[in-house]
C-alpha atoms as a PDB file:
ATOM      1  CA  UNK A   1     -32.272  39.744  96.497  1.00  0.00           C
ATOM      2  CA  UNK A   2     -33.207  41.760  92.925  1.00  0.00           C
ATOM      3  CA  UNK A   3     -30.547  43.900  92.298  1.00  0.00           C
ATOM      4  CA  UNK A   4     -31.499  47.218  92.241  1.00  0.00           C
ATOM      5  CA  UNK A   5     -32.188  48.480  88.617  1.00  0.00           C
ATOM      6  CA  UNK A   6     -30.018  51.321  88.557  1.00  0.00           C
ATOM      7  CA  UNK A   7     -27.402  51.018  91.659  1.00  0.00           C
ATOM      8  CA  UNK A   8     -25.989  54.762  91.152  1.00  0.00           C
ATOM      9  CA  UNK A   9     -29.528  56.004  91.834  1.00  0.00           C
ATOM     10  CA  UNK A  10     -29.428  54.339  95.885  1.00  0.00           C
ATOM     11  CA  UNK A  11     -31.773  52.106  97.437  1.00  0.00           C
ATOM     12  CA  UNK A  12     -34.846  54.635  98.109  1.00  0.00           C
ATOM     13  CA  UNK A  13     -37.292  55.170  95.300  1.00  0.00           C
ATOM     14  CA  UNK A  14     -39.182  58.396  94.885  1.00  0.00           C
ATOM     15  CA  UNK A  15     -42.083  58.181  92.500  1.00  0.00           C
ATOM     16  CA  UNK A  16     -44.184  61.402  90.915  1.00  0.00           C
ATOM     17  CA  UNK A  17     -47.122  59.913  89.735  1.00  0.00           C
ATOM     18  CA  UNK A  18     -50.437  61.740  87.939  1.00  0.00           C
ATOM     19  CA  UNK A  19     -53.488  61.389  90.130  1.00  0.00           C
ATOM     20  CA  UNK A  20     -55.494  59.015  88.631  1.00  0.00           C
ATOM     21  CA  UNK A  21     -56.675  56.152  89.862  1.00  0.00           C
ATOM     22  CA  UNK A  22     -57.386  54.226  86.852  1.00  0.00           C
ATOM     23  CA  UNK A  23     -53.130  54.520  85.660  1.00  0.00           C
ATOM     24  CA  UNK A  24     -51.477  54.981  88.995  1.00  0.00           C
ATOM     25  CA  UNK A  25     -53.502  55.019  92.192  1.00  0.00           C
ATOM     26  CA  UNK A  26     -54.467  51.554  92.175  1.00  0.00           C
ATOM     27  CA  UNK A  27     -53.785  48.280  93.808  1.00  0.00           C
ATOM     28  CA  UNK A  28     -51.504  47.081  91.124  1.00  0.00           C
ATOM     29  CA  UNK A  29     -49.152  49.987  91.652  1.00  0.00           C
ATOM     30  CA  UNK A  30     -49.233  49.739  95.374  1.00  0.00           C
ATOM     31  CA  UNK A  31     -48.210  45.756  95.306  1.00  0.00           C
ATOM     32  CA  UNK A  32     -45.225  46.854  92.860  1.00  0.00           C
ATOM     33  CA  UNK A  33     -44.116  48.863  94.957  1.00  0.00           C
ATOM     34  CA  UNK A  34     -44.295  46.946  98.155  1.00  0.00           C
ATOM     35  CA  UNK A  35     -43.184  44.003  95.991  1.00  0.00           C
ATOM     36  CA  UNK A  36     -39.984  46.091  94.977  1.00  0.00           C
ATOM     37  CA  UNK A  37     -39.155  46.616  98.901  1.00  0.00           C
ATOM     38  CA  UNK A  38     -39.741  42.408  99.631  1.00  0.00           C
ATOM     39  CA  UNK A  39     -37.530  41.667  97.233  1.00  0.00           C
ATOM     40  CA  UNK A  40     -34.833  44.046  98.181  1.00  0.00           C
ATOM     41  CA  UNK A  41     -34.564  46.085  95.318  1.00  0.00           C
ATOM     42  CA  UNK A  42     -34.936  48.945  96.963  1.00  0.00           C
ATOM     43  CA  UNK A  43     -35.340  49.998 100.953  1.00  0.00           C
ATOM     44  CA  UNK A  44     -37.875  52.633 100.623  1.00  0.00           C
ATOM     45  CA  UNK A  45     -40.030  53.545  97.787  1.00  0.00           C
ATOM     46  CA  UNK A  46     -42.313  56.701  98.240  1.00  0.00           C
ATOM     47  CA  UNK A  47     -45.471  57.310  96.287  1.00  0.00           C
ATOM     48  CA  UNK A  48     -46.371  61.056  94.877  1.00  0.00           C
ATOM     49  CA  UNK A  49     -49.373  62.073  93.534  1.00  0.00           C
ATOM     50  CA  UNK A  50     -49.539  65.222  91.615  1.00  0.00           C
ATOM     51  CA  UNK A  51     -52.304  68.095  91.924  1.00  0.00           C
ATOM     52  CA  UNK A  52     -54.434  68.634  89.237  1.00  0.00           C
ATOM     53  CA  UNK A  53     -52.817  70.733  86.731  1.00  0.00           C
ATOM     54  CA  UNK A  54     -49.756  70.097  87.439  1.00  0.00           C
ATOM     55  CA  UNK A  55     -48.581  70.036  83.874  1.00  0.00           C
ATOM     56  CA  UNK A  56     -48.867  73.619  83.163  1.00  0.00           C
ATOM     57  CA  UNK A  57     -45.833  74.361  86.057  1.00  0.00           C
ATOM     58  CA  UNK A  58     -42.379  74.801  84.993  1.00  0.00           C
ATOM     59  CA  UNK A  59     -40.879  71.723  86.915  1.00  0.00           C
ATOM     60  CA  UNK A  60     -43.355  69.807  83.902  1.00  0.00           C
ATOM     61  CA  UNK A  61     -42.088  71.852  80.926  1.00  0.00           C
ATOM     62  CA  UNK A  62     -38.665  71.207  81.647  1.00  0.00           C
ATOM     63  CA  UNK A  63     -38.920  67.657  82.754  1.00  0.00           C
ATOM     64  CA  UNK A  64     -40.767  67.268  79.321  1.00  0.00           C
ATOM     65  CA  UNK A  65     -38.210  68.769  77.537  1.00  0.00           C
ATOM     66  CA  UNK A  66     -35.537  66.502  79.433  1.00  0.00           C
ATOM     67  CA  UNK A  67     -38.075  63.379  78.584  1.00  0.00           C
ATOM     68  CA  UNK A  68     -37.996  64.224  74.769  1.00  0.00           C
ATOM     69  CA  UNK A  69     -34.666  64.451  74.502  1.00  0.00           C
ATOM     70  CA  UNK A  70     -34.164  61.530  76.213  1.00  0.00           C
ATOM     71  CA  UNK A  71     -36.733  59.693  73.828  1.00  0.00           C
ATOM     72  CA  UNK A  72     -34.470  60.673  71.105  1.00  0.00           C
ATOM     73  CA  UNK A  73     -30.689  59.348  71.922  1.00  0.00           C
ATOM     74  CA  UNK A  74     -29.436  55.428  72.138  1.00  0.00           C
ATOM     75  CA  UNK A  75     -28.232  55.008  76.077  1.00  0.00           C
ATOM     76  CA  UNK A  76     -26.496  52.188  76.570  1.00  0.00           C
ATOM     77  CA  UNK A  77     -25.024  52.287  79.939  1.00  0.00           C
ATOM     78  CA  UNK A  78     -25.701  54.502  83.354  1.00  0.00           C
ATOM     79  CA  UNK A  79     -23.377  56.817  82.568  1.00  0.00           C
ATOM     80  CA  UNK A  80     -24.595  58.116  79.421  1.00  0.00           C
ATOM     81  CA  UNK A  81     -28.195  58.507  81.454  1.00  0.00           C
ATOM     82  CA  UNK A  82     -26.307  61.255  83.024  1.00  0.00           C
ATOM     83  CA  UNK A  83     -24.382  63.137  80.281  1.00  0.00           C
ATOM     84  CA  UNK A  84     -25.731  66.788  80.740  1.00  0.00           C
ATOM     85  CA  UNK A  85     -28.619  67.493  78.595  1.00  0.00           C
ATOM     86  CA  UNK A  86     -29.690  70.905  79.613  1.00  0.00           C
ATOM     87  CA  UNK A  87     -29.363  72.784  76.591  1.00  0.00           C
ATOM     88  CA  UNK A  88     -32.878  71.163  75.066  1.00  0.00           C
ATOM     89  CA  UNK A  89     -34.383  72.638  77.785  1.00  0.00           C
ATOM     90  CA  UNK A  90     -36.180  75.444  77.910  1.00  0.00           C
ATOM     91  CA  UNK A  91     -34.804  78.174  79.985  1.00  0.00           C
ATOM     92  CA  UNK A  92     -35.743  79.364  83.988  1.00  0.00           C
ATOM     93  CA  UNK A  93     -35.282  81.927  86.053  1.00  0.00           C
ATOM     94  CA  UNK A  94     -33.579  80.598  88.937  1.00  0.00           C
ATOM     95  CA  UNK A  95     -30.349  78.631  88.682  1.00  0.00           C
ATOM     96  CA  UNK A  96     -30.912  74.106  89.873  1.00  0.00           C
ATOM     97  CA  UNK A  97     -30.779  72.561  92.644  1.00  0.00           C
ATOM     98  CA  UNK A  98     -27.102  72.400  93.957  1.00  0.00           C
ATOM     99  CA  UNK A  99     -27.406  68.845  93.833  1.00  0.00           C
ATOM    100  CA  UNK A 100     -28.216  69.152  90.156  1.00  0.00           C
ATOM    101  CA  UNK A 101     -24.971  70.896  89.546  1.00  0.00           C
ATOM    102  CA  UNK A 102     -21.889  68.577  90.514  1.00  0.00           C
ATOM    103  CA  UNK A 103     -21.035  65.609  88.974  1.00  0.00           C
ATOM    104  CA  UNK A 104     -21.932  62.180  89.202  1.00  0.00           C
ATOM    105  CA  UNK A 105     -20.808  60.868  92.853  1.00  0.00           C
ATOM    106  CA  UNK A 106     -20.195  64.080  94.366  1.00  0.00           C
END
């Protein structure tokens, strides 16, 4: 068995993908993912595919936001994945997800 990349994540993989068949709807992606099951990296893993225009919602802006900040600072371990990096996002009008709001492991 592969150990599973990030073991503080859990063993079922959720994947948003863009609907295109030429980056993500394709064989190659399907076998990885079924591959990533065989090998017991992971239990479950769950395919997405996003509407078209999808990138002009707020869930996008913000996760772009998150991505760019992310881009931008050395991580070393998983914990420092997780330190809170809200404030380089841009703001909403409804509060997150409860389980955005405790801490790791709660």
């Amino acid at each position: 068995m592969i150990p599973s990349p990030l073991p503080l994540l859990g063993r079922a993989l959720v994947l948003l993908l863009d609907n295109t068949t030429a980056d993500n709807k394709n064989k190659t992606v399907l076998a990885y993912a079924a591959w990533l099951v065989e090998t017991g990296s992971f239990d479950k893993v769950t395919l997405f595919f996003l509407p078209k225009g999808h990138t002009y919602n707020k869930l996008d802006q913000v996760f772009s936001a998150l991505i760019n900040s992310l881009l931008k600072s050395t991580i070393c371990t998983p914990e420092q994945l997780w330190e809170p990096r809200i404030s380089n996002c841009p703001p909403t009008d409804s509060p997150p997800p409860p389980h955005l709001t405790g801490s790791l492991g709660s």
